[in-house]
C-alpha atoms as a PDB file:
ATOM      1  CA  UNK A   1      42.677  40.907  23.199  1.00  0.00           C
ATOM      2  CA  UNK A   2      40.213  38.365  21.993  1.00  0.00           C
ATOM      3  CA  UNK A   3      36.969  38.544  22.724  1.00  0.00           C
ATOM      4  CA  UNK A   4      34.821  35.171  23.622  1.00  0.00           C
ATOM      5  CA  UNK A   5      31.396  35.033  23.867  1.00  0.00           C
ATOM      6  CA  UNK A   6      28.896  32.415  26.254  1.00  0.00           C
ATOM      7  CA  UNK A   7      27.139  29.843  24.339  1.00  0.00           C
ATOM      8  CA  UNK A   8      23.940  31.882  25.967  1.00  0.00           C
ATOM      9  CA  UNK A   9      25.409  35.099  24.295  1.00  0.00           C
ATOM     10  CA  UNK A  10      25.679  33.109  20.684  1.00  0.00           C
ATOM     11  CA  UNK A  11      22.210  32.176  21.162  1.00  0.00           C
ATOM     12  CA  UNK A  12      20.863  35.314  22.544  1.00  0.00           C
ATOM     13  CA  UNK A  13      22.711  37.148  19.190  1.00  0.00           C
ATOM     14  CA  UNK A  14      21.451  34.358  16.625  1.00  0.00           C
ATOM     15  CA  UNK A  15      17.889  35.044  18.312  1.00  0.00           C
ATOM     16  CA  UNK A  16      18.255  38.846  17.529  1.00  0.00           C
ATOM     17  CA  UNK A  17      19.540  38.659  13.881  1.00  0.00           C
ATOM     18  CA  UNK A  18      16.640  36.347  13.082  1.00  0.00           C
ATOM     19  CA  UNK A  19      13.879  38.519  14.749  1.00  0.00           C
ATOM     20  CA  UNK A  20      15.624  41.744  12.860  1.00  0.00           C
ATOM     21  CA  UNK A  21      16.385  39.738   8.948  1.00  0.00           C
ATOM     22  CA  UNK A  22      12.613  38.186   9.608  1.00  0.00           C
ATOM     23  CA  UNK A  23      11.476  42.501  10.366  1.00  0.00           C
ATOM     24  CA  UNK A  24      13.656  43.129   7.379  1.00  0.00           C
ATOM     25  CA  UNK A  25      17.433  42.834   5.960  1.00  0.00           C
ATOM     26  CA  UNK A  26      18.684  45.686   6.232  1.00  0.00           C
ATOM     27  CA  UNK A  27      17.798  45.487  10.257  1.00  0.00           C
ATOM     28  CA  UNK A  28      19.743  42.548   9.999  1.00  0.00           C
ATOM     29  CA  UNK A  29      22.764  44.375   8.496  1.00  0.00           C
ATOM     30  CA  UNK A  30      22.501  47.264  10.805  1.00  0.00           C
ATOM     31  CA  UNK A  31      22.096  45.401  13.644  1.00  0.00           C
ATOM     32  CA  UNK A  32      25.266  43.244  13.118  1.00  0.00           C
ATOM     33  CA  UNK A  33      27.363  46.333  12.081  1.00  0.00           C
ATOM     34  CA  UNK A  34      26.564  47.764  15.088  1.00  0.00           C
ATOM     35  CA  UNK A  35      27.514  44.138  17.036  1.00  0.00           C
ATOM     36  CA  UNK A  36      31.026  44.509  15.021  1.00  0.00           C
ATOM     37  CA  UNK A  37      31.321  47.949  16.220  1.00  0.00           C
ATOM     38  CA  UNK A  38      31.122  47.439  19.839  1.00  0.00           C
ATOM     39  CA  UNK A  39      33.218  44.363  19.787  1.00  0.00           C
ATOM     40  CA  UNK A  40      36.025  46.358  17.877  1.00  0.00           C
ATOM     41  CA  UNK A  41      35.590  49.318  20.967  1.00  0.00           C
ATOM     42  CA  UNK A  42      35.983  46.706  23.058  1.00  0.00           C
ATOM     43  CA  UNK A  43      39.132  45.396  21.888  1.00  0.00           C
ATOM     44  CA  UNK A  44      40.331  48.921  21.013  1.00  0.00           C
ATOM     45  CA  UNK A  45      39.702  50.044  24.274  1.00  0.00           C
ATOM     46  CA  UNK A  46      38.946  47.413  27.037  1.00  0.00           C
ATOM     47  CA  UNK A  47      39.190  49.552  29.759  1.00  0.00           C
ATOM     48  CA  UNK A  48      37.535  52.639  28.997  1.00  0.00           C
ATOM     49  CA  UNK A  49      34.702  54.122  31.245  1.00  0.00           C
ATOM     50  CA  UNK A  50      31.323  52.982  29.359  1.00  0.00           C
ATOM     51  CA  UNK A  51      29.412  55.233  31.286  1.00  0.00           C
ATOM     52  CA  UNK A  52      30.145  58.366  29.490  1.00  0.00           C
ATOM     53  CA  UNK A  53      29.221  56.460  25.742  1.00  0.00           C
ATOM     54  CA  UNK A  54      26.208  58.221  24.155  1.00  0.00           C
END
């Protein structure tokens, strides 16, 4: 599965790591693991039921 993302959604994420490394880096870090780790659940397992994910 490959995952593609909007021009909109590049911007929107490029936004949100700048406003998190400008807070501080390791918001930056954290907030991009956490970007990997959803993509990878999404690949893993593209059609599971979100609605039960804490």
């Amino acid at each position: 599965m490959t995952v593609r993302l909007t021009e909109l959604a590049v911007s929107d994420l490029a936004q949100a790591r700048d406003h998190y490394r400008a807070l501080d880096e390791e918001l930056e870090h954290r907030f991009l693991n956490q970007l990997d780790t959803v993509i990878d659940r999404l690949v893993t397992f593209p059609n599971r039921d979100v609605s039960d994910v804490e």
